[in-house]
Protein backbone atom coordinates (compact mmCIF):
# COMPACT_ATOMS: atom_id res chain seq x y z
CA UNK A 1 20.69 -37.41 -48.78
CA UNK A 2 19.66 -40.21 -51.13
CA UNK A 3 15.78 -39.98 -52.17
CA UNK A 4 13.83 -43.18 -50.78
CA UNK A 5 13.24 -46.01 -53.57
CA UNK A 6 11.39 -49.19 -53.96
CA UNK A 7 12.67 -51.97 -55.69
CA UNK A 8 11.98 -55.83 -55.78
CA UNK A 9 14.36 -58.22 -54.57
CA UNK A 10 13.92 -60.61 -57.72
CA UNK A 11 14.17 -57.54 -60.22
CA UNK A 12 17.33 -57.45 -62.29
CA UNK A 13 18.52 -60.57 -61.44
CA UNK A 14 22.14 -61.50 -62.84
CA UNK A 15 23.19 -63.86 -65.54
CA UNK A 16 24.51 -66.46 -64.65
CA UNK A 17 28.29 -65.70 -64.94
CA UNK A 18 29.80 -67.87 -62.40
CA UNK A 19 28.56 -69.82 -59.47
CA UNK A 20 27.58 -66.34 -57.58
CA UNK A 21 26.93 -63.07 -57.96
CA UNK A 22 26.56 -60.73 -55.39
CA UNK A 23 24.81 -57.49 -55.27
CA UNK A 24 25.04 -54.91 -52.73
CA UNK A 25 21.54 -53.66 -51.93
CA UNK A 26 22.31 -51.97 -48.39
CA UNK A 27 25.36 -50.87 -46.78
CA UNK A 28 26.61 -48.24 -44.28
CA UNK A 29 29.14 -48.54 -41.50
CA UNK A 30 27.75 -51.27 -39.39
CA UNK A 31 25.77 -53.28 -41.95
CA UNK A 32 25.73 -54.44 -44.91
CA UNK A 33 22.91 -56.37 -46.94
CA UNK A 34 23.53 -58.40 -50.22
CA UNK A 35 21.17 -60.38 -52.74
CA UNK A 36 23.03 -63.95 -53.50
CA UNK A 37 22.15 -65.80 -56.63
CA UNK A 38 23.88 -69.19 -56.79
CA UNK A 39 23.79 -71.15 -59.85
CA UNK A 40 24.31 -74.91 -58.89
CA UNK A 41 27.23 -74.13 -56.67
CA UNK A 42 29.35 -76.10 -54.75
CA UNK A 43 32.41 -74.74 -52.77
CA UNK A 44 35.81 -76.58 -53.66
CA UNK A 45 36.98 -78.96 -51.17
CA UNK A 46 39.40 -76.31 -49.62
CA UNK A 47 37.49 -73.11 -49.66
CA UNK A 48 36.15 -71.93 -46.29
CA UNK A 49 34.13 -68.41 -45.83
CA UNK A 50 35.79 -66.92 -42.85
CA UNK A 51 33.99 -63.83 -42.60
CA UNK A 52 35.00 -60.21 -39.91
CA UNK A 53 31.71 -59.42 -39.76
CA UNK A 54 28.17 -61.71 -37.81
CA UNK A 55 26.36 -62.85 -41.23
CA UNK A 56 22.88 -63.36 -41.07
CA UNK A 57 21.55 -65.25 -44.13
CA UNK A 58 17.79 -66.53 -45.33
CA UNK A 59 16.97 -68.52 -48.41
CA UNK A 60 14.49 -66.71 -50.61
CA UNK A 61 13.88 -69.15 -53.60
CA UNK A 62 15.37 -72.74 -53.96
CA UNK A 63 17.55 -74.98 -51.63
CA UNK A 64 21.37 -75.34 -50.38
CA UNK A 65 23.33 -77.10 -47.86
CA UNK A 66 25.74 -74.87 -45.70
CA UNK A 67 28.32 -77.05 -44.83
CA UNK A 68 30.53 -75.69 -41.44
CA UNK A 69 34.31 -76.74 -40.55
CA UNK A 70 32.84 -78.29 -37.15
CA UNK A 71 31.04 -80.99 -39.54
CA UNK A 72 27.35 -79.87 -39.22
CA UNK A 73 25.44 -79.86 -42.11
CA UNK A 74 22.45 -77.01 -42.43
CA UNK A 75 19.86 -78.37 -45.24
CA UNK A 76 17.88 -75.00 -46.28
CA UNK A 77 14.48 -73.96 -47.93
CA UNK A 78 12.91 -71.81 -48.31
CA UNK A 79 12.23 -69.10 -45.83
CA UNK A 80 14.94 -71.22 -43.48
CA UNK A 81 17.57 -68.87 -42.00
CA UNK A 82 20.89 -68.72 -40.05
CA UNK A 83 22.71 -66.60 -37.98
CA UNK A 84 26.74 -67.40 -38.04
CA UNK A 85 28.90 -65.66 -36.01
CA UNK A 86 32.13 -63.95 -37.04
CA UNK A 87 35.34 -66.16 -38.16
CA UNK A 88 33.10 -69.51 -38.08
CA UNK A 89 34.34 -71.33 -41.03
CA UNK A 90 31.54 -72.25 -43.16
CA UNK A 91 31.06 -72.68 -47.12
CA UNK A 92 27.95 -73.62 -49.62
CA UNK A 93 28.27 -77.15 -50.09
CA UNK A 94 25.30 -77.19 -52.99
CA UNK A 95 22.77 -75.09 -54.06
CA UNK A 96 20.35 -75.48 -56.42
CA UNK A 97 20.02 -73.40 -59.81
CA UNK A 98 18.79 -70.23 -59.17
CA UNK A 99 19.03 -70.40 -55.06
CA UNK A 100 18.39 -66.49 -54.42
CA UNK A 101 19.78 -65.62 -50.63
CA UNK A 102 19.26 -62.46 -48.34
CA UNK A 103 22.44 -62.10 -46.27
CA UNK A 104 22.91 -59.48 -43.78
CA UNK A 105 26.42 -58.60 -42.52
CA UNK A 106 26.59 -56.95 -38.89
CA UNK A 107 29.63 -55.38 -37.47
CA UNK A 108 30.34 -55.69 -33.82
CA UNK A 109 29.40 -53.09 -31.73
């Protein structure tokens, strides 16, 4: 058994080495919970997230458009969050620099 810790979710934060970096922080058989800095990204024209696993995800710091296949647009702030559902086709359309992201991955029970 793993002795209880207490970190801070903008500790350690990543350099920027790409348009995201993920980080595990949590994960066991049925979730799984990752920190998400994006630097400025944008998702290319033809890339679409289509994810196993219900994603729950909450902006922490900064701004970003979520952009889904259907055509809806989700502007988000801070403290704005969204639940997406397994195998809906979605992708970051923009961020801005630094946009730090909570996302929560739940596997079907």
């Amino acid at each position: 058994m793993k002795a209880p810790s207490v970190e801070n979710i903008f500790a350690r934060l990543p350099k920027p080495l790409g348009p995201e970096q993920f980080s595990t922080l949590f994960e066991n058989e049925a979730v799984k919970i990752e920190r998400i800095v994006s630097q400025s990204s944008n998702a290319p024209a033809e890339f679409w997230y289509d994810q196993p696993r219900d994603e729950w995800v909450i902006v922490l710091r900064g701004q970003a458009t979520l952009e889904f296949e259907s055509g809806e647009l989700f502007e988000m702030r801070e403290g704005d969050f969204a639940a997406i559902s397994s195998h809906v086709k979605h992708r970051v359309l923009k961020t801005d620099a630094a946009t730090i992201w909570l996302a929560v991955h739940a596997k079907a029970p």
